[in-house]
PDB file of N, CA and C in Angstrom:
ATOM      1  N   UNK A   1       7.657   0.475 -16.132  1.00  0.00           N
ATOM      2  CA  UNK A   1       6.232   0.264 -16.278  1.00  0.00           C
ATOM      3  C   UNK A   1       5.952  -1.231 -16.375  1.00  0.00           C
ATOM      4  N   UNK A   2       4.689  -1.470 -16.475  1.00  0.00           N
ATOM      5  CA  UNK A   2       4.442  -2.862 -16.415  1.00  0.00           C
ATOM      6  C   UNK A   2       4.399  -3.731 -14.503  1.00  0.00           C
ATOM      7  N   UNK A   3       5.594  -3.154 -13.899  1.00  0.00           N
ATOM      8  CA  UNK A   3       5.582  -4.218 -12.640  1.00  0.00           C
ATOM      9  C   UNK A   3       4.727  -3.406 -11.471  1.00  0.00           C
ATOM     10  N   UNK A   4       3.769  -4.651 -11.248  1.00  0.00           N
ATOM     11  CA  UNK A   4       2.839  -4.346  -9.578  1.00  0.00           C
ATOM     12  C   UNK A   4       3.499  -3.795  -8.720  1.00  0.00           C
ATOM     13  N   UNK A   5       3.198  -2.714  -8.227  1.00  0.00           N
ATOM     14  CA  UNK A   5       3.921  -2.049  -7.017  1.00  0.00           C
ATOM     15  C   UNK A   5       2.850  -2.882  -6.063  1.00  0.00           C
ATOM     16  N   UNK A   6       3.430  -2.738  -4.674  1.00  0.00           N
ATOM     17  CA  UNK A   6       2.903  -3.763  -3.726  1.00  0.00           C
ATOM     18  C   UNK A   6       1.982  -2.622  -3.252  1.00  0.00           C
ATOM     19  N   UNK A   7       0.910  -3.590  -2.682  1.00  0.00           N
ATOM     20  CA  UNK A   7      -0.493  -2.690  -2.078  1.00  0.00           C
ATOM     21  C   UNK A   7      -0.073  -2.856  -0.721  1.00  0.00           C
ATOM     22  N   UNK A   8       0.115  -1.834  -0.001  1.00  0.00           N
ATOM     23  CA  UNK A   8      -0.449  -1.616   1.347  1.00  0.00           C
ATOM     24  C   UNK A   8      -2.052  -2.067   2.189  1.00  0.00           C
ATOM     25  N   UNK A   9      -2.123  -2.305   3.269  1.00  0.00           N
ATOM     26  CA  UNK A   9      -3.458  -2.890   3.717  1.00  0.00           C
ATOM     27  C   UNK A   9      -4.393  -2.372   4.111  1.00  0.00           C
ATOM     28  N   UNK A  10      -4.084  -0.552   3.547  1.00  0.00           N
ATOM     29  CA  UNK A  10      -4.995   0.506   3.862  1.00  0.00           C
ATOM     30  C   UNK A  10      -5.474   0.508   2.334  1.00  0.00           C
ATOM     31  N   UNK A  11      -6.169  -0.190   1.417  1.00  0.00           N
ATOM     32  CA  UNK A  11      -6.226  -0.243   0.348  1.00  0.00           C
ATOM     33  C   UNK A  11      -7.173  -1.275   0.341  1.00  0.00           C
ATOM     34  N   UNK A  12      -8.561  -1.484  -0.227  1.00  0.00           N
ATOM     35  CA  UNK A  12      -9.673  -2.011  -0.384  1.00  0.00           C
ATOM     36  C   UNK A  12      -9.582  -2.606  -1.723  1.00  0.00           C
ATOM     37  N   UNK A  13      -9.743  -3.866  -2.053  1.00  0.00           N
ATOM     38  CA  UNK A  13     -10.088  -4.424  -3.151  1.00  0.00           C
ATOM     39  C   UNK A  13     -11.130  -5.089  -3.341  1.00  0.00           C
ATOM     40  N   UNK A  14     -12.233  -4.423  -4.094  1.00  0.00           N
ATOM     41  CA  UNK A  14     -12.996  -5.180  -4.608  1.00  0.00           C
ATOM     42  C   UNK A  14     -13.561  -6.223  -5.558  1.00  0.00           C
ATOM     43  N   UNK A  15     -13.414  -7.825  -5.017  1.00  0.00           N
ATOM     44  CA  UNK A  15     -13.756  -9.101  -6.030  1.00  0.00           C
ATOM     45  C   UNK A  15     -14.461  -8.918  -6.839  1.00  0.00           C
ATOM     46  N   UNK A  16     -15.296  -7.821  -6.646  1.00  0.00           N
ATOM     47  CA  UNK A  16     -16.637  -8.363  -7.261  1.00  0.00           C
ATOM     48  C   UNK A  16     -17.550  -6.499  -7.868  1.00  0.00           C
ATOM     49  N   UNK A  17     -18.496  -6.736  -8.285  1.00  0.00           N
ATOM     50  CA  UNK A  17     -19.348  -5.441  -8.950  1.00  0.00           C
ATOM     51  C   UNK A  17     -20.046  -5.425  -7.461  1.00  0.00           C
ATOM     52  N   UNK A  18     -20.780  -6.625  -6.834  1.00  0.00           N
ATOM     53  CA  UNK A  18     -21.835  -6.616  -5.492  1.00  0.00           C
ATOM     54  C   UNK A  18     -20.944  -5.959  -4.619  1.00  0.00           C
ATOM     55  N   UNK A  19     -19.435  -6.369  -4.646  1.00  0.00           N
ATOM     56  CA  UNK A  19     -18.990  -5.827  -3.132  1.00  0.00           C
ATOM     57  C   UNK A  19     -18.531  -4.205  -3.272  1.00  0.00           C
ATOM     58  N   UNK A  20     -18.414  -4.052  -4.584  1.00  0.00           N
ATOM     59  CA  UNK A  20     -18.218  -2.665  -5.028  1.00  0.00           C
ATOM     60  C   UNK A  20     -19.916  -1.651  -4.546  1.00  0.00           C
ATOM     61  N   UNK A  21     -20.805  -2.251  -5.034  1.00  0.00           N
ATOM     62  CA  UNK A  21     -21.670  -1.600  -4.432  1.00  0.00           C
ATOM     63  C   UNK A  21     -21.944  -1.439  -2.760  1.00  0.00           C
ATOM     64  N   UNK A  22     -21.809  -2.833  -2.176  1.00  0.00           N
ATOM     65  CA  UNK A  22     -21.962  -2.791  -0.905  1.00  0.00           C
ATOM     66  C   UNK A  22     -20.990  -1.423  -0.086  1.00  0.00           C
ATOM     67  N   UNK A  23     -19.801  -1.464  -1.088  1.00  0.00           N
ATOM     68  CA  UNK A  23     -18.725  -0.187  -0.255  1.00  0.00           C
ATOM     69  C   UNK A  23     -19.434   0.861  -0.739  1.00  0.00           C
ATOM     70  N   UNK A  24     -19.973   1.000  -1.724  1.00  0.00           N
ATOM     71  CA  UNK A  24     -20.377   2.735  -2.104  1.00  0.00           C
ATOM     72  C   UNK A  24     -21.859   2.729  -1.498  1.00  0.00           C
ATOM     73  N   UNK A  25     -22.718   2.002  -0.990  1.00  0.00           N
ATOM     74  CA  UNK A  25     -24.035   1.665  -0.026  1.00  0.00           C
ATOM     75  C   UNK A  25     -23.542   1.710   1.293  1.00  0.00           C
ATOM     76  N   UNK A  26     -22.489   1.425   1.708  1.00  0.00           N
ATOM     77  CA  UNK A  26     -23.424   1.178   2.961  1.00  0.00           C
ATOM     78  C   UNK A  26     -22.207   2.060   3.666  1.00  0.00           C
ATOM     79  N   UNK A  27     -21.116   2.362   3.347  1.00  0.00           N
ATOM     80  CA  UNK A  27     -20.180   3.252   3.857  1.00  0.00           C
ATOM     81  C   UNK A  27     -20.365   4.363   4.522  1.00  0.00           C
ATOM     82  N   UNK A  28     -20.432   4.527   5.971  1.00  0.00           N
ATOM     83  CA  UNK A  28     -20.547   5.524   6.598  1.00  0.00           C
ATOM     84  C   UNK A  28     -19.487   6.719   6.395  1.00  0.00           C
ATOM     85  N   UNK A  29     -18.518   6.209   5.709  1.00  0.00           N
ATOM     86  CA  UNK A  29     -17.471   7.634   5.933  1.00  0.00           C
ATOM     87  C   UNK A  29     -17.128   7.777   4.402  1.00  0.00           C
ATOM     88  N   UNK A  30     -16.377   8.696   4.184  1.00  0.00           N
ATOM     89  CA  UNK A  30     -16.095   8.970   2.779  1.00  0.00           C
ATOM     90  C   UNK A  30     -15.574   7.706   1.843  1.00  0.00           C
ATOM     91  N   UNK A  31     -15.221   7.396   0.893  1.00  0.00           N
ATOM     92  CA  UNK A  31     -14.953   6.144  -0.185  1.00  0.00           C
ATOM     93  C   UNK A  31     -13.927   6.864  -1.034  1.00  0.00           C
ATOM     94  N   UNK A  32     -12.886   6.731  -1.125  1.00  0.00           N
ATOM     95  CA  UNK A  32     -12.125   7.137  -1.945  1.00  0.00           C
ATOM     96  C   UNK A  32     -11.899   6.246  -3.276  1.00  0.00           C
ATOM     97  N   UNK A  33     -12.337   6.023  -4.284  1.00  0.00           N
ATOM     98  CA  UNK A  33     -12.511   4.787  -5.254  1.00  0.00           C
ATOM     99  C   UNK A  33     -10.987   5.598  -6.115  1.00  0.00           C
ATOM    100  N   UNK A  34      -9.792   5.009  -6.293  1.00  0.00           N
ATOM    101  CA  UNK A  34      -8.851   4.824  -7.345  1.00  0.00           C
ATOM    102  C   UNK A  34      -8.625   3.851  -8.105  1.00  0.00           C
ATOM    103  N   UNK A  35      -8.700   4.060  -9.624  1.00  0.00           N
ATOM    104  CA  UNK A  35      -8.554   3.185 -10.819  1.00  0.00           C
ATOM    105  C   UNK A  35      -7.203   3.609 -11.362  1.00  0.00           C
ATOM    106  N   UNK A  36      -6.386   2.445 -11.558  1.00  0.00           N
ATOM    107  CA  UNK A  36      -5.028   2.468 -11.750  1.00  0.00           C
ATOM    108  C   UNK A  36      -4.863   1.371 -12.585  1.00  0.00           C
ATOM    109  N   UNK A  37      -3.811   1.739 -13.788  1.00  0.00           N
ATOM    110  CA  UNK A  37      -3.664   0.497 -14.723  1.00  0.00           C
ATOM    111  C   UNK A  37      -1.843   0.446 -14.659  1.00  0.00           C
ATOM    112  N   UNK A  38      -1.231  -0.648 -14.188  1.00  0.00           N
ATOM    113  CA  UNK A  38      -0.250  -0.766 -14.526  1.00  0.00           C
ATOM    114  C   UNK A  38       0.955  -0.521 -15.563  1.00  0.00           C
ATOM    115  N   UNK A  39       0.153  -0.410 -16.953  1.00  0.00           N
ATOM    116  CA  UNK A  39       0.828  -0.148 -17.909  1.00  0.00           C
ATOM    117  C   UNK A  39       1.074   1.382 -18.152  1.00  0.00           C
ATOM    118  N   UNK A  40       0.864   2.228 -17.144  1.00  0.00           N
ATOM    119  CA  UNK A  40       0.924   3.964 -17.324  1.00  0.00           C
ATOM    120  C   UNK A  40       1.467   4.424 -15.994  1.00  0.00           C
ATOM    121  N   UNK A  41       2.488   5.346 -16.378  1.00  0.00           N
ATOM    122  CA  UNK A  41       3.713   6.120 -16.307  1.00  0.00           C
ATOM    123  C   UNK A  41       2.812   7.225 -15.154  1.00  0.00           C
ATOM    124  N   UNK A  42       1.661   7.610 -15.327  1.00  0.00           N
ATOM    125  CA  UNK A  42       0.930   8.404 -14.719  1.00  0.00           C
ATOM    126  C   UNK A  42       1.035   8.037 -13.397  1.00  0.00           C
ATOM    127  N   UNK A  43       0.182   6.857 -14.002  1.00  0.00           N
ATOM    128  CA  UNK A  43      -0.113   6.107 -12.595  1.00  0.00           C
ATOM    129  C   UNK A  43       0.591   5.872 -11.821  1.00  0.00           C
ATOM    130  N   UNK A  44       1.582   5.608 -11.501  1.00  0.00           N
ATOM    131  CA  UNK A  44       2.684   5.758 -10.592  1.00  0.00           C
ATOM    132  C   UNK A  44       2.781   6.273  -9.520  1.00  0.00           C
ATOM    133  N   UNK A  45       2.758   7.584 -10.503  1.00  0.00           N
ATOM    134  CA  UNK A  45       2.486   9.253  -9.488  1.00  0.00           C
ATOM    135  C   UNK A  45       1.170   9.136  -8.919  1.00  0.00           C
ATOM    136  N   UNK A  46       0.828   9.246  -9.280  1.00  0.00           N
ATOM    137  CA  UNK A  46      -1.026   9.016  -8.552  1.00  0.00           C
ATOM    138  C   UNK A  46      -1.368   8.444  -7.957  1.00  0.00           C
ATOM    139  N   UNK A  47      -0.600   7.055  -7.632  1.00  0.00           N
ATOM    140  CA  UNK A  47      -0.972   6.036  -6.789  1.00  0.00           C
ATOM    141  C   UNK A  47      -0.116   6.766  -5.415  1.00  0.00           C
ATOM    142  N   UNK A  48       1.285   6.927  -5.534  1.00  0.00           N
ATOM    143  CA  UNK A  48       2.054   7.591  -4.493  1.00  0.00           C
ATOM    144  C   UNK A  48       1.341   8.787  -3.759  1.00  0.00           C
ATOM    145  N   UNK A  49       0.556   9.597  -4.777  1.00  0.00           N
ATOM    146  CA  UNK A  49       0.020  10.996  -4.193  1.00  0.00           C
ATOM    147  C   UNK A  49      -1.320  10.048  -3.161  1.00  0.00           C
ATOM    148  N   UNK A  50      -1.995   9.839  -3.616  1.00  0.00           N
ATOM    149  CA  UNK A  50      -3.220   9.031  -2.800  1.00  0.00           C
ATOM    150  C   UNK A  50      -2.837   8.209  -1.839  1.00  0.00           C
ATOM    151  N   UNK A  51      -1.461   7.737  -1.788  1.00  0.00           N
ATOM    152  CA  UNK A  51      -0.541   7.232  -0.491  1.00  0.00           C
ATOM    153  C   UNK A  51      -0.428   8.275   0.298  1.00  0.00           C
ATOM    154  N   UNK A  52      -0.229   9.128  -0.261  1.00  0.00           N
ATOM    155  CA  UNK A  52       0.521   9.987   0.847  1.00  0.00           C
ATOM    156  C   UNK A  52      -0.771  10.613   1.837  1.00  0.00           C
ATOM    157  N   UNK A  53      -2.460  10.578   1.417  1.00  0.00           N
ATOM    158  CA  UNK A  53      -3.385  10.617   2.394  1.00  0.00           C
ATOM    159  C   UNK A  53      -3.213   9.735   3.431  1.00  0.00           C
ATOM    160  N   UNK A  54      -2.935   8.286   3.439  1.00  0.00           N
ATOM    161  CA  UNK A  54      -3.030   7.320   4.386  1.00  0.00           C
ATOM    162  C   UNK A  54      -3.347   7.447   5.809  1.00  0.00           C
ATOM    163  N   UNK A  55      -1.941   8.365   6.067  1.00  0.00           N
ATOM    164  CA  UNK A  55      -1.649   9.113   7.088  1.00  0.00           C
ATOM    165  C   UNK A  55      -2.358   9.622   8.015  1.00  0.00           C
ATOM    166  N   UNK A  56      -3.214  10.959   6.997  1.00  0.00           N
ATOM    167  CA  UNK A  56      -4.222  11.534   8.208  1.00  0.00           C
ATOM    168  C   UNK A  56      -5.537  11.146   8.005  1.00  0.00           C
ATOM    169  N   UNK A  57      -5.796  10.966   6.489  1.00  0.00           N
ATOM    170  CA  UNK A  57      -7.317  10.721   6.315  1.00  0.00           C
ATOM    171  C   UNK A  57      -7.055   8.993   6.311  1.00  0.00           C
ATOM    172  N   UNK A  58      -6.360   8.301   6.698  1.00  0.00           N
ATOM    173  CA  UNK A  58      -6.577   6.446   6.795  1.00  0.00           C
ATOM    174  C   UNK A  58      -8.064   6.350   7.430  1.00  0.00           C
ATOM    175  N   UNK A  59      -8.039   6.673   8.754  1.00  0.00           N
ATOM    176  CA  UNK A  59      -9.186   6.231   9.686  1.00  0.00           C
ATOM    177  C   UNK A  59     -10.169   7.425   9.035  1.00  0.00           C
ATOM    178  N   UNK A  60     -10.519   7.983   8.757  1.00  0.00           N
ATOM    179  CA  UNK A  60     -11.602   8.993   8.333  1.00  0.00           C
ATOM    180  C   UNK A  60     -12.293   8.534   6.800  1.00  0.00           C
ATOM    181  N   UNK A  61     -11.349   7.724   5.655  1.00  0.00           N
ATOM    182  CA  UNK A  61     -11.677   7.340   4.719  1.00  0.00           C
ATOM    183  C   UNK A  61     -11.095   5.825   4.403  1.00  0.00           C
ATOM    184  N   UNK A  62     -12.387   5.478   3.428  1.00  0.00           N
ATOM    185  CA  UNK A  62     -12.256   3.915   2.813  1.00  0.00           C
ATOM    186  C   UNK A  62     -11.403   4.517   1.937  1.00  0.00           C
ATOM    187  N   UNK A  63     -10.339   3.699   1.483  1.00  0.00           N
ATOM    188  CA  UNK A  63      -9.360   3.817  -0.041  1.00  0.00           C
ATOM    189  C   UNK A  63      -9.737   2.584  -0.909  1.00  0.00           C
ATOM    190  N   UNK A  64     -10.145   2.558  -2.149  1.00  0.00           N
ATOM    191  CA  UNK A  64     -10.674   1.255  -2.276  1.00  0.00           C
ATOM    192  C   UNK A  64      -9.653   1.106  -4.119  1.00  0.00           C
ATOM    193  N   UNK A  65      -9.187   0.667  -4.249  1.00  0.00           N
ATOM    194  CA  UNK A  65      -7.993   0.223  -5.109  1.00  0.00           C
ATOM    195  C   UNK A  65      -8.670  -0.996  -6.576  1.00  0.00           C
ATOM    196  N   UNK A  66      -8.554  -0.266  -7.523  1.00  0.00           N
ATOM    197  CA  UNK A  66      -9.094  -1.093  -8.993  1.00  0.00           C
ATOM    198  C   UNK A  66      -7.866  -1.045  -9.707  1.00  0.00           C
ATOM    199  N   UNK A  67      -7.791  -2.375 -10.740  1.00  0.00           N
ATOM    200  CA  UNK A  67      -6.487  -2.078 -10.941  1.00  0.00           C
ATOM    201  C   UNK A  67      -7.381  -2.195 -12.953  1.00  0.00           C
ATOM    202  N   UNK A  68      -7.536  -1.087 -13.409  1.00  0.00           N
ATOM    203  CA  UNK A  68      -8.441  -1.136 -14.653  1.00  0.00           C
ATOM    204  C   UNK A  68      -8.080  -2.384 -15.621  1.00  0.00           C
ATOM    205  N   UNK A  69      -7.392  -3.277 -16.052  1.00  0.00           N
ATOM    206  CA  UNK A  69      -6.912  -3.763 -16.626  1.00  0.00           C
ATOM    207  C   UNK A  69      -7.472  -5.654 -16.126  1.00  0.00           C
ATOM    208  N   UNK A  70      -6.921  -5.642 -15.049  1.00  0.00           N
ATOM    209  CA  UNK A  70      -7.289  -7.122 -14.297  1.00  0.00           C
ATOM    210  C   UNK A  70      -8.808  -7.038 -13.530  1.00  0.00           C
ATOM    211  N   UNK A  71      -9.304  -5.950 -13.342  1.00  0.00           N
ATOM    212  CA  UNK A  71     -10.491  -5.862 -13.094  1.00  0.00           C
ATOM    213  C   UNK A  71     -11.598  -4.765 -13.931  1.00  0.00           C
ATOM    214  N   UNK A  72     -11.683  -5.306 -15.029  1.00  0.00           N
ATOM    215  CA  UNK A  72     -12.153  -4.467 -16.110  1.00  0.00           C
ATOM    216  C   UNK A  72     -13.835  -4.678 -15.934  1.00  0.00           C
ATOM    217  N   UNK A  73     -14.294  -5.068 -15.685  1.00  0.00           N
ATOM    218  CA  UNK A  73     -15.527  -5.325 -15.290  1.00  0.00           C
ATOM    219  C   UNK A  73     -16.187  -4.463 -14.049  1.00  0.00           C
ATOM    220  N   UNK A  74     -15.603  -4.716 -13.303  1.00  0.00           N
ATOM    221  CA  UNK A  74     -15.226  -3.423 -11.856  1.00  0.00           C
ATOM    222  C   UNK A  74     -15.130  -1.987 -12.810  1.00  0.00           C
ATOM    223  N   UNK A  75     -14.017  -1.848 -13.297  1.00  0.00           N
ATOM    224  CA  UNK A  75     -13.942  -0.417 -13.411  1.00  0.00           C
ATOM    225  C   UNK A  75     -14.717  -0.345 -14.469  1.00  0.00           C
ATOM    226  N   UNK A  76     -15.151  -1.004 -15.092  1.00  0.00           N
ATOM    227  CA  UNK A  76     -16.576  -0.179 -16.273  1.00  0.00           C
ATOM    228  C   UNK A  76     -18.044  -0.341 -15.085  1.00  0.00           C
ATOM    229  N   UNK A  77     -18.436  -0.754 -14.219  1.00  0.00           N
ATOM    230  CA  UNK A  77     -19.094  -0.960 -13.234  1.00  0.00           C
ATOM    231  C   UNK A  77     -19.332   0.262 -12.337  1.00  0.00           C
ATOM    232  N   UNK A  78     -18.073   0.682 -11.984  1.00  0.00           N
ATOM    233  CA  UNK A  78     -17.750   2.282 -11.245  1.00  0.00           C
ATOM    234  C   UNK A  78     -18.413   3.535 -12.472  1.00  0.00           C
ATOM    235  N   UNK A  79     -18.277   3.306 -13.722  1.00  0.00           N
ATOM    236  CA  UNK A  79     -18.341   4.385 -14.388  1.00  0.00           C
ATOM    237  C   UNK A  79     -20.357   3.828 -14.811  1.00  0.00           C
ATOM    238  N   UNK A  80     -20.497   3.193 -14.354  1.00  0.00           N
ATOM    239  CA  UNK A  80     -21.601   2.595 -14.360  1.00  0.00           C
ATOM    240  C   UNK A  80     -22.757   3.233 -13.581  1.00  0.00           C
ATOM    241  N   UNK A  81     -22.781   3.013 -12.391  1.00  0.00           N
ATOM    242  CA  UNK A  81     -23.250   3.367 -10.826  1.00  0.00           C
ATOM    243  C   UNK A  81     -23.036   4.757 -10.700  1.00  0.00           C
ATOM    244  N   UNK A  82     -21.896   5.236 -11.439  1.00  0.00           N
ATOM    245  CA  UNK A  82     -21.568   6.926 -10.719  1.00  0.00           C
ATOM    246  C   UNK A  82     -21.798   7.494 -12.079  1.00  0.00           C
ATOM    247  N   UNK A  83     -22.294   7.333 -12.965  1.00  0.00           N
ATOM    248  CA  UNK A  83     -22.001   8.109 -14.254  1.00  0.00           C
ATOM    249  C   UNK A  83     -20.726   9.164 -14.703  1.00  0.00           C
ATOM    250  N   UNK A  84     -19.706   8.790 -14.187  1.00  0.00           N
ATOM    251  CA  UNK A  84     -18.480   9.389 -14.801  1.00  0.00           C
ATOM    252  C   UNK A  84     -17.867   8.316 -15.181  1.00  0.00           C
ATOM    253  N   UNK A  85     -17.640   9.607 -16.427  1.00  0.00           N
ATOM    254  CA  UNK A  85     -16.736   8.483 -17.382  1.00  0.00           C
ATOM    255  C   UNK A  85     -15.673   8.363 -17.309  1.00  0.00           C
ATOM    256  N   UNK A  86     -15.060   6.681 -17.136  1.00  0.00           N
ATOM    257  CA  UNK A  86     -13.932   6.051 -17.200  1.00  0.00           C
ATOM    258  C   UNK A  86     -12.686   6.781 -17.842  1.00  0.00           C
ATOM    259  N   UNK A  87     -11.794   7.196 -16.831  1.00  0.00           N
ATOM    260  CA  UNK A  87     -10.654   7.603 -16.808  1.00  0.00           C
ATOM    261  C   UNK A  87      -9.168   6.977 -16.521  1.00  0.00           C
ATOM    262  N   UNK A  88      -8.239   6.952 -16.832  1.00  0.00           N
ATOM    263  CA  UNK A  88      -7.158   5.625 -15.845  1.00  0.00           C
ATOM    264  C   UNK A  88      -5.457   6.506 -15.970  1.00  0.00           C
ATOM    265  N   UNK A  89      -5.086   7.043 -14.620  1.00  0.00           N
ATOM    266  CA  UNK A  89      -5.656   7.152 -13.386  1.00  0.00           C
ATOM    267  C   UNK A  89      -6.717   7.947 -13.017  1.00  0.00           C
ATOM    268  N   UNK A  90      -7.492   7.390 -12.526  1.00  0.00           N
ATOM    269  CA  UNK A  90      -8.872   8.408 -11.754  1.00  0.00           C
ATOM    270  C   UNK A  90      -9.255   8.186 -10.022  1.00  0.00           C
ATOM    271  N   UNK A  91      -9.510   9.337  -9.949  1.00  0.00           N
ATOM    272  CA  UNK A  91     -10.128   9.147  -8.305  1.00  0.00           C
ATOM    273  C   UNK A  91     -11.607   9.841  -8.337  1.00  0.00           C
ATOM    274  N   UNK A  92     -12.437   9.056  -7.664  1.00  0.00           N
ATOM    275  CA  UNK A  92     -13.774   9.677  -7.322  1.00  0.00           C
ATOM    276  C   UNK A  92     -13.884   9.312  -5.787  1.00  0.00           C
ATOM    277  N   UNK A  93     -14.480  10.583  -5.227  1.00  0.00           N
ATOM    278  CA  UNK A  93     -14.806  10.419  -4.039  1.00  0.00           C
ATOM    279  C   UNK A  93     -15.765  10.405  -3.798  1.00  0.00           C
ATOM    280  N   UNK A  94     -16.560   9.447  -2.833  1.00  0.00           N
ATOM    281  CA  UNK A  94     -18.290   9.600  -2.760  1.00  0.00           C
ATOM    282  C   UNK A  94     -18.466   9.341  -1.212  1.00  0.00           C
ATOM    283  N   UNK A  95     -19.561  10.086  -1.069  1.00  0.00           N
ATOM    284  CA  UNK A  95     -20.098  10.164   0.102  1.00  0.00           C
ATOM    285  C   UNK A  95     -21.842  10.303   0.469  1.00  0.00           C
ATOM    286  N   UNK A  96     -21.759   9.235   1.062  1.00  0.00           N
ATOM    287  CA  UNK A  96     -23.269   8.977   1.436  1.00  0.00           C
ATOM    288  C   UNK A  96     -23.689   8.793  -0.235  1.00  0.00           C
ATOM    289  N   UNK A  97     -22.917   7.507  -0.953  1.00  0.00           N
ATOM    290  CA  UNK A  97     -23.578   6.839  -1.903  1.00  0.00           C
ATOM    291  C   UNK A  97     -23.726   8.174  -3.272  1.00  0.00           C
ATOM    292  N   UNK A  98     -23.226   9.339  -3.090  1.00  0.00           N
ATOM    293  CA  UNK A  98     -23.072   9.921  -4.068  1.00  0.00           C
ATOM    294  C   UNK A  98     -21.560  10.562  -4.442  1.00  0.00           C
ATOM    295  N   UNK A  99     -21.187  10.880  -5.594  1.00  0.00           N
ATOM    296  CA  UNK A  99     -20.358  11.228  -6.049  1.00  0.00           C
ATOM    297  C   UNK A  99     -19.590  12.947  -5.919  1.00  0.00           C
ATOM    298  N   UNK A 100     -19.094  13.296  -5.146  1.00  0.00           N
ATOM    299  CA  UNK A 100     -18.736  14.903  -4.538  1.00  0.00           C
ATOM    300  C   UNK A 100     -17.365  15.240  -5.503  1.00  0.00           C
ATOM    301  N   UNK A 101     -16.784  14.439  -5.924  1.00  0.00           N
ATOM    302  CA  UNK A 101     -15.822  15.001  -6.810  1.00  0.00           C
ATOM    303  C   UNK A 101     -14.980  13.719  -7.230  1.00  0.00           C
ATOM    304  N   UNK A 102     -14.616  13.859  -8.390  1.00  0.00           N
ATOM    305  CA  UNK A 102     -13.937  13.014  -9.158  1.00  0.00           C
ATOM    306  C   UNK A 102     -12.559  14.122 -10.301  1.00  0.00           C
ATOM    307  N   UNK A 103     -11.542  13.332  -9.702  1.00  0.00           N
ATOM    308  CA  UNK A 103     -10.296  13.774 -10.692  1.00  0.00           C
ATOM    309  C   UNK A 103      -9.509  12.935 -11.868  1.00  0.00           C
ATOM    310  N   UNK A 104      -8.855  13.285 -12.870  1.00  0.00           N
ATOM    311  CA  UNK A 104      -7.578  12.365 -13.463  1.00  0.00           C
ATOM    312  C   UNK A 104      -6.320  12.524 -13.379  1.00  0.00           C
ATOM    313  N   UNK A 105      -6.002  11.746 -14.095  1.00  0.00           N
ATOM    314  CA  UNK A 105      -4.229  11.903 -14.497  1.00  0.00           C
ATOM    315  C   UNK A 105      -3.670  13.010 -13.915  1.00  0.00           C
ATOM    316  N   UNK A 106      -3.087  14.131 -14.593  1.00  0.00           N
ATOM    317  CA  UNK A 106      -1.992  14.873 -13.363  1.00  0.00           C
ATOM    318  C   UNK A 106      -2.704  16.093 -12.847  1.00  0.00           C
ATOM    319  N   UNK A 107      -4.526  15.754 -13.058  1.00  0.00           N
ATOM    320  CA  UNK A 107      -4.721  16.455 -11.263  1.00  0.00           C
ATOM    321  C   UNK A 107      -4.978  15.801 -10.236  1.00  0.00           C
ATOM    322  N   UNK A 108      -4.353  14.434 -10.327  1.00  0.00           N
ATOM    323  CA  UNK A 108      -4.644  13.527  -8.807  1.00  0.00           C
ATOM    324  C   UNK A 108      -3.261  13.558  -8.217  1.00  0.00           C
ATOM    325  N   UNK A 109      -3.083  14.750  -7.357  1.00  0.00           N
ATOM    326  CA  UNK A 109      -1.929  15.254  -6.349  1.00  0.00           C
ATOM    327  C   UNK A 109      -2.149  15.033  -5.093  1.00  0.00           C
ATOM    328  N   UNK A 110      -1.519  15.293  -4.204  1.00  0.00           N
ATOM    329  CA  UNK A 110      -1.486  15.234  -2.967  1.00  0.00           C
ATOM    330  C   UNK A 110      -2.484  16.198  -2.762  1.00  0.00           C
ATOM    331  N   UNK A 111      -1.873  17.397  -2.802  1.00  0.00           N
ATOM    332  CA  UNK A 111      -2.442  18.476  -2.522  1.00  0.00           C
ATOM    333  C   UNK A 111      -3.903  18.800  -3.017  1.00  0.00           C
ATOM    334  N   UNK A 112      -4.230  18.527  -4.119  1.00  0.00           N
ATOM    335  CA  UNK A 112      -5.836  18.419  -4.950  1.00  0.00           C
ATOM    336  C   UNK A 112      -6.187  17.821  -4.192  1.00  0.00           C
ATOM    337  N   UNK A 113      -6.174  16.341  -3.627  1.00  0.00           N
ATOM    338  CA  UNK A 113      -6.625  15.248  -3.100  1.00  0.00           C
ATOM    339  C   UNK A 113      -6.891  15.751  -1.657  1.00  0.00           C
ATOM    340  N   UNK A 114      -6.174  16.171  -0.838  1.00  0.00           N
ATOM    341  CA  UNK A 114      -6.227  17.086   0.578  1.00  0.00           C
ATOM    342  C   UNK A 114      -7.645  18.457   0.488  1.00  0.00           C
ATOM    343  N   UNK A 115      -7.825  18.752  -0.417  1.00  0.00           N
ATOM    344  CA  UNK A 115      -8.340  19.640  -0.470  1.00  0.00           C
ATOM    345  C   UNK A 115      -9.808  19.340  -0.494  1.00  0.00           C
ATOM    346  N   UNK A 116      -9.795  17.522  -1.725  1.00  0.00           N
ATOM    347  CA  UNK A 116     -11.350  17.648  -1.765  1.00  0.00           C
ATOM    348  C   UNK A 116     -11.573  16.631  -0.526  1.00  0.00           C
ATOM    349  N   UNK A 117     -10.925  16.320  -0.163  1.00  0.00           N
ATOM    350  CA  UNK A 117     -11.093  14.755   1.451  1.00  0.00           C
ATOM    351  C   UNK A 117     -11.665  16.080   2.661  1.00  0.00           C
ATOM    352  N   UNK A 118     -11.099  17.453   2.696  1.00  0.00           N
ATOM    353  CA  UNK A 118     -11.543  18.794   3.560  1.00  0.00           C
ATOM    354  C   UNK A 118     -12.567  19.020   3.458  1.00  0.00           C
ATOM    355  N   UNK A 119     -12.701  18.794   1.976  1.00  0.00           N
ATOM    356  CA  UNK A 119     -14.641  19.415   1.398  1.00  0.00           C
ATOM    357  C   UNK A 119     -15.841  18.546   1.997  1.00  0.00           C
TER     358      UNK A 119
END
C-alpha cells in the first residue's frame, strides 16, 4: 500500500473543480468518474476491475481518475455536483450530466461495472 500504480492514458485527470464540470457538462457519452486513495488495500482491486472495462467500453466511455487524497478538493466537489456521498473506492457513472448509478468498495467488480456501462 502506499505506492502509485502507474495510470494508463485511457484515464482522465482532472486539474481542476471547472474541468471536472466541463467533463460531467458537456460529455456526449457516458463518464465513468473513479475516486481512489492510495493508502487502501481496496483500492487496488477496484482500480484493476475498472481496467479491465478499457477494452470494450474505452471508446464508448470517458474514465476520469481522482486520486481522493492529492485531489481532495475534486473529490469533495464530485460529491458536491452529484449529491452522493463521498466514498473511497467509488465509481459513479453519469450520463447526460446526471448520475445513473454509483457503487463502492467491494461492489466495484468487473462484472457489476459491465452490467451498469449495458444499462
Amino acid at each position: 500500500m502506499g505506492k502509485k500504480p502507474d495510470l494508463g492514458q485511457q484515464w482522465i485527470i482532472p486539474e481542476s473543480k471547472e474541468r471536472l464540470d466541463e467533463l460531467i457538462k458537456e460529455n456526449r457519452q457516458p463518464l465513468l468518474i473513479y475516486k481512489h486513495s492510495y493508502n487502501c488495500a481496496t483500492c487496488i482491486f477496484s482500480k484493476l476491475n475498472v481496467e479491465k472495462l478499457f477494452g470494450e467500453y474505452g471508446n464508448k466511455t470517458t474514465f476520469v481518475f481522482i486520486d481522493v487524497i492529492a485531489q481532495r478538493p475534486i473529490s469533495n466537489h464530485v460529491a458536491e455536483v452529484t449529491g452522493v456521498r463521498h466514498e473511497s473506492p467509488q465509481v459513479l457513472l453519469i450520463k447526460e450530466g446526471e448520475v445513473i448509478q454509483h457503487v463502492s468498495h467491494g461492489a466495484i467488480t468487473d462484472t457489476r461495472m459491465i452490467k451498469i456501462l449495458k444499462e
